[in-house]
C-alpha atoms as a PDB file:
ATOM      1  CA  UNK A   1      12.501 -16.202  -8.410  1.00  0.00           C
ATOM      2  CA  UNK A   2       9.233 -16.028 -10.436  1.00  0.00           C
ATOM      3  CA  UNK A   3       7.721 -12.764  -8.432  1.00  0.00           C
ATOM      4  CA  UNK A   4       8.909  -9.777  -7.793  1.00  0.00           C
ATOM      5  CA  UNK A   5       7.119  -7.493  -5.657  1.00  0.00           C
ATOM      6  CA  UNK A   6       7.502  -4.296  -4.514  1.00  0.00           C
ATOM      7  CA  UNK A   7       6.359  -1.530  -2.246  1.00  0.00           C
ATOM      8  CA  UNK A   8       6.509   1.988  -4.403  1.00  0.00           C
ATOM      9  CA  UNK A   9       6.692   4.835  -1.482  1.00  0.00           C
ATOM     10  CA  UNK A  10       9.994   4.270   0.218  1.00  0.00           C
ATOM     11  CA  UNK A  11      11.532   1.908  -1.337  1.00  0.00           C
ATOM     12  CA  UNK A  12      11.152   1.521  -5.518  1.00  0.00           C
ATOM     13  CA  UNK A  13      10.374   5.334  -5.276  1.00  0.00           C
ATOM     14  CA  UNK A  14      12.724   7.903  -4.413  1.00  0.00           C
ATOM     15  CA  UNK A  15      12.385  10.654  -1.286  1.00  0.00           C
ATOM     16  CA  UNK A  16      11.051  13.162  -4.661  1.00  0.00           C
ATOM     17  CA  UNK A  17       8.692   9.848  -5.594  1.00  0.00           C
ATOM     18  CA  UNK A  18      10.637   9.588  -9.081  1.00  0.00           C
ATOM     19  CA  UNK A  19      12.176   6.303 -10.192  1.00  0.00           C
ATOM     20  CA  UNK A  20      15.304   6.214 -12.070  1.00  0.00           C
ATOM     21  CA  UNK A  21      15.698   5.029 -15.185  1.00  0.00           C
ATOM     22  CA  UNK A  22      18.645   2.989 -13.560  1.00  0.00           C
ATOM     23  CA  UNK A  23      15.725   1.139 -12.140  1.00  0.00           C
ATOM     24  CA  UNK A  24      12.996   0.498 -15.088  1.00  0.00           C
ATOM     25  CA  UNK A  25      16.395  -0.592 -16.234  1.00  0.00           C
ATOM     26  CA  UNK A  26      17.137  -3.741 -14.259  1.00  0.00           C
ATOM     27  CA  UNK A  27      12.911  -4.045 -14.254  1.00  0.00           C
ATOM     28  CA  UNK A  28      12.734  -4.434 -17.555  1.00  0.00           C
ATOM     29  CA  UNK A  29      15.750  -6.857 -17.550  1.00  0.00           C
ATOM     30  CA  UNK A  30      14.092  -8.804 -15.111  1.00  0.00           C
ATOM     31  CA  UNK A  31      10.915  -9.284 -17.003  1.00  0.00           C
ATOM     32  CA  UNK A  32      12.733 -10.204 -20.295  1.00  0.00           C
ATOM     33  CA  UNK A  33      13.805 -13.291 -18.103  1.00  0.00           C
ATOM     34  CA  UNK A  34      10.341 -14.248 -17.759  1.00  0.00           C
ATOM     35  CA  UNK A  35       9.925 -12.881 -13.963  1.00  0.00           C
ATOM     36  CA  UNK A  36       6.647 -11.819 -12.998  1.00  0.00           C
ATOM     37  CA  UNK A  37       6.677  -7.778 -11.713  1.00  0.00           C
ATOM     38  CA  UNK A  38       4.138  -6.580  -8.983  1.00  0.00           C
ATOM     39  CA  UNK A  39       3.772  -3.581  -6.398  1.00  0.00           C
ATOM     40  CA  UNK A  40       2.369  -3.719  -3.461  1.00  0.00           C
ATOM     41  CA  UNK A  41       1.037  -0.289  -2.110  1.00  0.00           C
ATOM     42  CA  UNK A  42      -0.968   1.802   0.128  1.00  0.00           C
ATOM     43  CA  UNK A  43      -2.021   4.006  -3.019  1.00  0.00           C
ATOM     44  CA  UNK A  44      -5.490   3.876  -5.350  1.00  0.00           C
ATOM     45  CA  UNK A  45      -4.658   2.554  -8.589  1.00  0.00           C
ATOM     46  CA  UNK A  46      -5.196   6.549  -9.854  1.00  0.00           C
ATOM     47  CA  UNK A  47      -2.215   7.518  -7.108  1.00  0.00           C
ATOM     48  CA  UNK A  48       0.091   5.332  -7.734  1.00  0.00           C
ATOM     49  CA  UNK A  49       2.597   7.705 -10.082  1.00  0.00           C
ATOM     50  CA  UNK A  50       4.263   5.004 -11.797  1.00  0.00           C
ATOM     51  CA  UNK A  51       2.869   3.524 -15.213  1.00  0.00           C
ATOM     52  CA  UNK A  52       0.571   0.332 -13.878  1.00  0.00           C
ATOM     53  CA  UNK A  53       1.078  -0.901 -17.798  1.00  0.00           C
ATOM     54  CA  UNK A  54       4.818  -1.337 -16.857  1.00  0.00           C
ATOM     55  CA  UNK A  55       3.875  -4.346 -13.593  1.00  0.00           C
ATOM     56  CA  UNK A  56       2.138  -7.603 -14.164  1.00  0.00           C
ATOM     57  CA  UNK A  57      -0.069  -7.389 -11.077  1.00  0.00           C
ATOM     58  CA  UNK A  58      -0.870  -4.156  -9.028  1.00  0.00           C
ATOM     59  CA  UNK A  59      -1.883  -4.208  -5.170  1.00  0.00           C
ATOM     60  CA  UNK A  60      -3.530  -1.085  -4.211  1.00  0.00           C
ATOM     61  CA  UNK A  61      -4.861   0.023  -1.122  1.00  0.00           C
ATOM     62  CA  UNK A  62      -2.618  -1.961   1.127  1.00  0.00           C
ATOM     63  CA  UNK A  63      -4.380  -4.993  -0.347  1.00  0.00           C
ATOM     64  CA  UNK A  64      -8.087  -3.762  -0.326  1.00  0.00           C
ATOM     65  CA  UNK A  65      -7.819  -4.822  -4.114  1.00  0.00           C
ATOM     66  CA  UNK A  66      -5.401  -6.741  -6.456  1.00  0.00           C
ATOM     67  CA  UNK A  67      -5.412  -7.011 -10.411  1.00  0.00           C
ATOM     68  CA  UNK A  68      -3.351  -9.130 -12.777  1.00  0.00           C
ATOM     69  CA  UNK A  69      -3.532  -7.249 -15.921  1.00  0.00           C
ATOM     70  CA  UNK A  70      -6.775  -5.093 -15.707  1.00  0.00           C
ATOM     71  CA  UNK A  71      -8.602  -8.319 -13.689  1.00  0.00           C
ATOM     72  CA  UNK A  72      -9.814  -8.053 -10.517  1.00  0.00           C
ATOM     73  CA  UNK A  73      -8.159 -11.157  -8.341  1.00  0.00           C
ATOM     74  CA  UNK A  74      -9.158 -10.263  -4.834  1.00  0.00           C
ATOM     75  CA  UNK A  75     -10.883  -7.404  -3.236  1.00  0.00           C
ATOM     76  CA  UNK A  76     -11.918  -6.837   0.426  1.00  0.00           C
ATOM     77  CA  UNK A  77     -14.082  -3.710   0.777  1.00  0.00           C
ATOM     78  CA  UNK A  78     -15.167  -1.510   4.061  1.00  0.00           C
ATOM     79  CA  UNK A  79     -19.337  -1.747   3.937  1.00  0.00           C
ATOM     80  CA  UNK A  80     -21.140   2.015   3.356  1.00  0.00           C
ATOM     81  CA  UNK A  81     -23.042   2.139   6.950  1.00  0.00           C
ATOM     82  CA  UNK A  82     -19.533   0.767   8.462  1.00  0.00           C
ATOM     83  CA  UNK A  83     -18.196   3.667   6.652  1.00  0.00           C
ATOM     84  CA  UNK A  84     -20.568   6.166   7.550  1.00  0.00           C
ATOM     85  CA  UNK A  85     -20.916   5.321  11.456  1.00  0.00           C
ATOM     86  CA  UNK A  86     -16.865   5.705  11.821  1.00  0.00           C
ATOM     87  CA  UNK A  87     -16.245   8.936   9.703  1.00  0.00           C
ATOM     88  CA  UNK A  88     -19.161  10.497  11.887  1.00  0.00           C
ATOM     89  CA  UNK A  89     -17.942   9.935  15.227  1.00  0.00           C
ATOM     90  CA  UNK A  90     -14.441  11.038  13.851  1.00  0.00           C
ATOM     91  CA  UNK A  91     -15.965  14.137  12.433  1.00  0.00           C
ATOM     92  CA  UNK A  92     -17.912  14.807  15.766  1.00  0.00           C
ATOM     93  CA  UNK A  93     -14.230  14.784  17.587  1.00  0.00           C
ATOM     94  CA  UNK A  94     -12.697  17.007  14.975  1.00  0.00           C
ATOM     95  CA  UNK A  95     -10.547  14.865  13.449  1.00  0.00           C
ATOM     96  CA  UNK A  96      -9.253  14.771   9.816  1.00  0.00           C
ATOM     97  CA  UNK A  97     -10.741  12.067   8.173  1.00  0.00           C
ATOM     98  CA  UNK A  98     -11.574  11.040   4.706  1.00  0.00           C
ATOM     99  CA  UNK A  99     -12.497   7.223   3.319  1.00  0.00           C
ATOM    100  CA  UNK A 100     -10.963   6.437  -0.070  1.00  0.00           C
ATOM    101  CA  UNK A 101     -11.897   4.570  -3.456  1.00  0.00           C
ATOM    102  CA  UNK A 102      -9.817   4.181  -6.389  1.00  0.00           C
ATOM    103  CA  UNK A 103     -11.666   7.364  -7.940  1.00  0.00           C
ATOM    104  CA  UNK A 104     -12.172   9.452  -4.969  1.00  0.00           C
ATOM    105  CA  UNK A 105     -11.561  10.420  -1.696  1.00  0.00           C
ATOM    106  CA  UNK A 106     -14.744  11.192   0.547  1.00  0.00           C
ATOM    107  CA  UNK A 107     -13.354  14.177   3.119  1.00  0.00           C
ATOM    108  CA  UNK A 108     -13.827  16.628   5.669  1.00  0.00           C
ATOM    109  CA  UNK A 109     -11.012  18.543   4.458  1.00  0.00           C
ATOM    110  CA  UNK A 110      -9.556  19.815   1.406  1.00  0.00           C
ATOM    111  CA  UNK A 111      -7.099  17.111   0.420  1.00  0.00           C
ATOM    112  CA  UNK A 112      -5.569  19.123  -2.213  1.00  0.00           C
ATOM    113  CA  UNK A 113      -3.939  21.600   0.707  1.00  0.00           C
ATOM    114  CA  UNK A 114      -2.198  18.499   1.654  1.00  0.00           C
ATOM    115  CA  UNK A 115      -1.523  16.381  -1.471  1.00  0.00           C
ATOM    116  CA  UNK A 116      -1.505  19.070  -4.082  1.00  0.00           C
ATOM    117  CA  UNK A 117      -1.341  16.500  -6.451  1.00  0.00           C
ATOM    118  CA  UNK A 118      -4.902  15.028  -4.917  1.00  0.00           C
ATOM    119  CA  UNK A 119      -7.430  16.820  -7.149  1.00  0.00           C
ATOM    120  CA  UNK A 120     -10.169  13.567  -6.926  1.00  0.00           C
ATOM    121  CA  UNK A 121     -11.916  14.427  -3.580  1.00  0.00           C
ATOM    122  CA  UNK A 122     -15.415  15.550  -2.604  1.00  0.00           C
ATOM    123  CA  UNK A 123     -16.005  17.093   1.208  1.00  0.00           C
ATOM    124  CA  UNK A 124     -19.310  15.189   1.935  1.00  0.00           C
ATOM    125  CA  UNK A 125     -21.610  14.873   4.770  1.00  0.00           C
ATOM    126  CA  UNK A 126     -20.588  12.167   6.498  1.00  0.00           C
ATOM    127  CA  UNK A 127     -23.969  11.239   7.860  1.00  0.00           C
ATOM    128  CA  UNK A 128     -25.204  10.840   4.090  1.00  0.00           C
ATOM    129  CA  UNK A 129     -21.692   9.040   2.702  1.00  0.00           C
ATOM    130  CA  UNK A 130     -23.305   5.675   1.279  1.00  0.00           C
ATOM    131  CA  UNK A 131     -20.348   4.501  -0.707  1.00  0.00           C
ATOM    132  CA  UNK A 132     -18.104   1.584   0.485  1.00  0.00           C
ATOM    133  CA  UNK A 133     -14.515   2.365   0.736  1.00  0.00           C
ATOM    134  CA  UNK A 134     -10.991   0.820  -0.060  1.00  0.00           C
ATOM    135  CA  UNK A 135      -9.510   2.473   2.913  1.00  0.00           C
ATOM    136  CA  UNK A 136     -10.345   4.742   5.374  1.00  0.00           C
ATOM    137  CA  UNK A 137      -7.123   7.452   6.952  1.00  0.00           C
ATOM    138  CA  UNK A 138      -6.555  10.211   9.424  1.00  0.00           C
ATOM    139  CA  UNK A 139      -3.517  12.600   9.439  1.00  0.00           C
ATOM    140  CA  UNK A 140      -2.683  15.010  12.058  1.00  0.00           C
ATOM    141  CA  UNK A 141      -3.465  12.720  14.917  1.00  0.00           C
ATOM    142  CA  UNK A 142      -2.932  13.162  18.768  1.00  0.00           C
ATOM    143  CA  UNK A 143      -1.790  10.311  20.708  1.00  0.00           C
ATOM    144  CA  UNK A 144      -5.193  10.422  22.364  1.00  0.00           C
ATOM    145  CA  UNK A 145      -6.576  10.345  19.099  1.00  0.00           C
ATOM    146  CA  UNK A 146      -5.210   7.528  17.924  1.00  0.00           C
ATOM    147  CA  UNK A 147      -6.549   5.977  21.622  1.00  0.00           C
ATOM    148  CA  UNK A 148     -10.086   7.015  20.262  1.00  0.00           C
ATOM    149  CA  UNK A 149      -9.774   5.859  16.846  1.00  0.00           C
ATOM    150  CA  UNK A 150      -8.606   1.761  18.168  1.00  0.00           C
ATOM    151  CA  UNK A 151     -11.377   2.334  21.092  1.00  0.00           C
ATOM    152  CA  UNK A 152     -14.358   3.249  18.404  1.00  0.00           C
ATOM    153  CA  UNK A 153     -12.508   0.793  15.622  1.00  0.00           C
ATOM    154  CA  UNK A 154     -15.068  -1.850  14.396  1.00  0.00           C
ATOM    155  CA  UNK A 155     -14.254  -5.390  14.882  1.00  0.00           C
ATOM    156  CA  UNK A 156     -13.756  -6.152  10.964  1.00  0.00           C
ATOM    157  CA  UNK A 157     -11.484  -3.226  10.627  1.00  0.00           C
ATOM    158  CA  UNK A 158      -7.838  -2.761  11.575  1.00  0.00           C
ATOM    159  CA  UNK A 159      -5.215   0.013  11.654  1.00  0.00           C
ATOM    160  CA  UNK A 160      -1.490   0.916  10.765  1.00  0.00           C
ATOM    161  CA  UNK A 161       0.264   3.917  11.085  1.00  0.00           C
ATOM    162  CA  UNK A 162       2.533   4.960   8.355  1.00  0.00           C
ATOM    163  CA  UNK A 163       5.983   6.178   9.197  1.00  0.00           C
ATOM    164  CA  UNK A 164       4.174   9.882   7.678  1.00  0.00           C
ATOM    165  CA  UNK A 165       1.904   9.616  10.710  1.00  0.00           C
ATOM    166  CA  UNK A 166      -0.983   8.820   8.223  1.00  0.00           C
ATOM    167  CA  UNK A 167      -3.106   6.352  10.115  1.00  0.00           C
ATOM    168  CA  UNK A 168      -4.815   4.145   7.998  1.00  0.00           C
ATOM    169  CA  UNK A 169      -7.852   1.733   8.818  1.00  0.00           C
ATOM    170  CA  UNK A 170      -8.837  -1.250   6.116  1.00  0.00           C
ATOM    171  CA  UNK A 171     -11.039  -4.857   6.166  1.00  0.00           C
ATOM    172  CA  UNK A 172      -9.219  -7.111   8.627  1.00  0.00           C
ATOM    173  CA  UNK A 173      -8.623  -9.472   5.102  1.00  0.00           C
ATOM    174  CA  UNK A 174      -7.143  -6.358   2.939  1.00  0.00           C
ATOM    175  CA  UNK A 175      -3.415  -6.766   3.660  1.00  0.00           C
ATOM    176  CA  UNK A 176      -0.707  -7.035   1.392  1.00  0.00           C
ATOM    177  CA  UNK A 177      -0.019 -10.196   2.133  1.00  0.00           C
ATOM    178  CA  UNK A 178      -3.811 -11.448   1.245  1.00  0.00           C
ATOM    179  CA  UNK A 179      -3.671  -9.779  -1.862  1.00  0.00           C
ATOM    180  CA  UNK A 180      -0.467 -11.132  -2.628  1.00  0.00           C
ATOM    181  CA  UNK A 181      -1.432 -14.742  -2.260  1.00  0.00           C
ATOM    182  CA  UNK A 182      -3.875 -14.471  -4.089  1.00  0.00           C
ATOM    183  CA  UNK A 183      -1.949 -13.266  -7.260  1.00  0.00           C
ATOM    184  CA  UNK A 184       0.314 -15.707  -6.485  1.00  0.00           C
ATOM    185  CA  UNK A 185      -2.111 -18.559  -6.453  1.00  0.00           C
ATOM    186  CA  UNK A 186      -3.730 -17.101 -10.004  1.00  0.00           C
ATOM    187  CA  UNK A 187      -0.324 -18.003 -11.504  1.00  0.00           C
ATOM    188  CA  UNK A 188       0.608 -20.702 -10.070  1.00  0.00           C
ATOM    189  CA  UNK A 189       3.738 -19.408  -8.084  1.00  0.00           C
ATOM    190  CA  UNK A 190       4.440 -20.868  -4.333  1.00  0.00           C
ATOM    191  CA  UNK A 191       5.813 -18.087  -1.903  1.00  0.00           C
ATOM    192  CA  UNK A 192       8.793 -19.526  -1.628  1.00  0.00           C
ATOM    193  CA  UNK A 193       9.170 -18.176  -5.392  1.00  0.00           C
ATOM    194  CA  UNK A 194       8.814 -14.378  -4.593  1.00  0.00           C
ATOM    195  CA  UNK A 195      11.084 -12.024  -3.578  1.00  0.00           C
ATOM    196  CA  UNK A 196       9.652  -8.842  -1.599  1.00  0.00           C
ATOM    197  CA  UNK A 197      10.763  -5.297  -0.797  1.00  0.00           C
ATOM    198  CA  UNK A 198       9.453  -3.406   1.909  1.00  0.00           C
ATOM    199  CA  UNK A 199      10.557  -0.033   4.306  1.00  0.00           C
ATOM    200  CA  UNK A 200       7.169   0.405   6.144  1.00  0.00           C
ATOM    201  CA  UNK A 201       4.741  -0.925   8.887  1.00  0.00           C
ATOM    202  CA  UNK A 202       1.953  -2.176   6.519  1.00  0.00           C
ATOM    203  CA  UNK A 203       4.656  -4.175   4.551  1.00  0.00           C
ATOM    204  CA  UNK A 204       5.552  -6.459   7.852  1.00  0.00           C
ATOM    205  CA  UNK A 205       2.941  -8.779   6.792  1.00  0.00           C
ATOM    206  CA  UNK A 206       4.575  -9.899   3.049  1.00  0.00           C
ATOM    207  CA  UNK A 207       7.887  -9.502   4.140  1.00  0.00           C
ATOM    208  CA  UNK A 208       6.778 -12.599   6.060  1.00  0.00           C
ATOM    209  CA  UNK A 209       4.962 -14.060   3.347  1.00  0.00           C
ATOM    210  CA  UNK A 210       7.911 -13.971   0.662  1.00  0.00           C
ATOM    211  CA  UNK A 211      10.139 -16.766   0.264  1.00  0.00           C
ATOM    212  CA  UNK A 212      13.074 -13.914   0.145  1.00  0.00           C
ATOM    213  CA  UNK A 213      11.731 -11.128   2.069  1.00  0.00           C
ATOM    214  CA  UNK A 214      14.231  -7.771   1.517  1.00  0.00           C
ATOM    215  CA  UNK A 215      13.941  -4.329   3.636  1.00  0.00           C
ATOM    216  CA  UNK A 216      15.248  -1.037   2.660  1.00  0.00           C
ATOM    217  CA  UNK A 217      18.664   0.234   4.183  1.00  0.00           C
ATOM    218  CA  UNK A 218      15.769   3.441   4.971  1.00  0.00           C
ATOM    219  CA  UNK A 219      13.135   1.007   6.103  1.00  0.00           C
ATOM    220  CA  UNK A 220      11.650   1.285  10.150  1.00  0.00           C
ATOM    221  CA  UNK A 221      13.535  -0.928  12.317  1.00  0.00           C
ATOM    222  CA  UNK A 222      10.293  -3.839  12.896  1.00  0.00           C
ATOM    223  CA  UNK A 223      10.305  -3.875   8.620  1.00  0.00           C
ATOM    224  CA  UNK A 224      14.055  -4.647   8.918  1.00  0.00           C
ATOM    225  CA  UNK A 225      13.361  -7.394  11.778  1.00  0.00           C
ATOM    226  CA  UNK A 226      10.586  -8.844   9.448  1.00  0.00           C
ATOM    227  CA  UNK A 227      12.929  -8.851   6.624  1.00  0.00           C
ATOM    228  CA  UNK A 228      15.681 -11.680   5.644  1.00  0.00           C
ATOM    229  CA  UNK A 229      17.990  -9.643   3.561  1.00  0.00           C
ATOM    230  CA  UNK A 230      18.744  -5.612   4.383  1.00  0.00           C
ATOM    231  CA  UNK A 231      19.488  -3.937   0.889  1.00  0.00           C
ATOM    232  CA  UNK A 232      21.140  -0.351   0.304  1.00  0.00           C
ATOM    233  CA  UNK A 233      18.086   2.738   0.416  1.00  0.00           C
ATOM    234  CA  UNK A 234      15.198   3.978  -1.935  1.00  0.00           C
ATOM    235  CA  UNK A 235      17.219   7.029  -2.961  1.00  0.00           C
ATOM    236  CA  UNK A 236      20.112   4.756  -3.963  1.00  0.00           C
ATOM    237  CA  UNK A 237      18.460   2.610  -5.921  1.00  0.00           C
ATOM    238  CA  UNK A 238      18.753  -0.497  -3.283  1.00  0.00           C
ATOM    239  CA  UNK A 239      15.928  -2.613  -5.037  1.00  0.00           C
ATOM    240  CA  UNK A 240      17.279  -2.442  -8.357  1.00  0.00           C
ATOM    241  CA  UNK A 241      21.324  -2.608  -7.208  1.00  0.00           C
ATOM    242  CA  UNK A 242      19.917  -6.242  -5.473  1.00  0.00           C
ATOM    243  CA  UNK A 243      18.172  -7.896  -8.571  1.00  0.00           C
ATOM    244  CA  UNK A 244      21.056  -6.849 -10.852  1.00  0.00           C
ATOM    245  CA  UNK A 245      23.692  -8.335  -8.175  1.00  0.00           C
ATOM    246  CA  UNK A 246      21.022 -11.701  -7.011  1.00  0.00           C
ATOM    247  CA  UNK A 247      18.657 -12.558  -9.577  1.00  0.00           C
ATOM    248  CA  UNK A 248      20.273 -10.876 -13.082  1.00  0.00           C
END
């Protein structure tokens, strides 16, 4: 193995979203021997809790961006009027909606009553939100909802619904697995040279990249199916327990 990558939020992370210093343990290890460390995640770059300094190559935004060191290697952004034209026939339904940067979150809510932790967002008017976003997500969604949301989706967007019931809505080219490659190809490193974890929905796609492709003894059941190799949970340190026992 030359890559690792991993998802943080159900899998490196713990239920509490700490990591155990069991963990930066066999990490660090790992590196020493010359591997390559990435994560792969849903979260901005500001969100994503655990030191970037510590990983090689972040993906944030479920691939709507990916840096190797602090440069940028791929990025895939939603347009402003795209943006615009979708939060406001969201808004007009009463749904809760807010796009997403790396700095911000753009909202008709206060996100802060949700994420306490979330103390970057602006409540805007949604018919005079110019900005182009990373991602775009709705919580607290009906099942007719989510029917309006795929009806009114635009062409170049897609969706995925996390296993919180956040659904989130991104460029048809910002997946993980995009974002990967394209770290991949800036080093040099085939995909049959990277080892993935994943628990989630919006992980599917590079578990099926990877060359060794591992889900979380937590992860949904279609993660597992997607996955080659089923390893113990997040809270008991599964990722780290399978590089010390496979690759250290």
């Amino acid at each position: 193995m030359k890559l690792i990558v991993t998802d943080l939020d159900g899998t490196l992370l713990k239920t509490d979203k700490t990591i155990s210093e069991y963990t930066k343990m066999v990490l660090g290890k790992c590196k020493e021997c010359g591997i390559k460390l990435a994560y792969a995640t849903g979260r901005s770059g500001r969100d994503a809790i655990i030191s970037s300094g510590f990983f090689d190559a972040r993906i944030n935004m479920n691939g709507a961006i990916a840096r190797v060191g602090e440069d940028v290697v791929y990025e895939r952004l939603i347009s402003a009027d795209m943006v615009s034209k979708f939060l406001v026939s969201c808004d007009k339904r009463g749904l809760i909606v807010a796009s997403q940067g790396e700095s911000m979150h753009y909202s008709n809510f206060i996100v802060s009553d949700v994420w306490p932790e979330v103390t970057n967002f602006k409540i805007v008017d949604f018919y005079a939100h110019k900005v182009d976003a990373q991602k775009i997500y709705l919580i607290d969604l009906k099942p007719d909802d989510v029917t309006f949301v795929k009806d009114n989706l635009p062409d170049e967007l897609y969706m995925v619904m996390a296993n919180d019931g956040m659904l989130m809505i991104m460029h048809k080219e910002a997946t993980k697995s995009k974002a990967l490659s394209a770290v991949a190809e800036h080093w040099g490193i085939a995909p049959s040279e990277i080892v993935v974890f994943g628990d989630d929905l919006n992980d599917i796609d590079m578990l099926t990249f990877a060359g060794v492709s591992i889900a979380m003894g937590n992860a949904l059941q279609e993660a597992k199916t997607a996955a080659d190799i089923i390893c113990d949970t997040n809270d008991n340190d599964g990722v780290a327990k399978w590089l010390e026992e496979n690759v250290l």
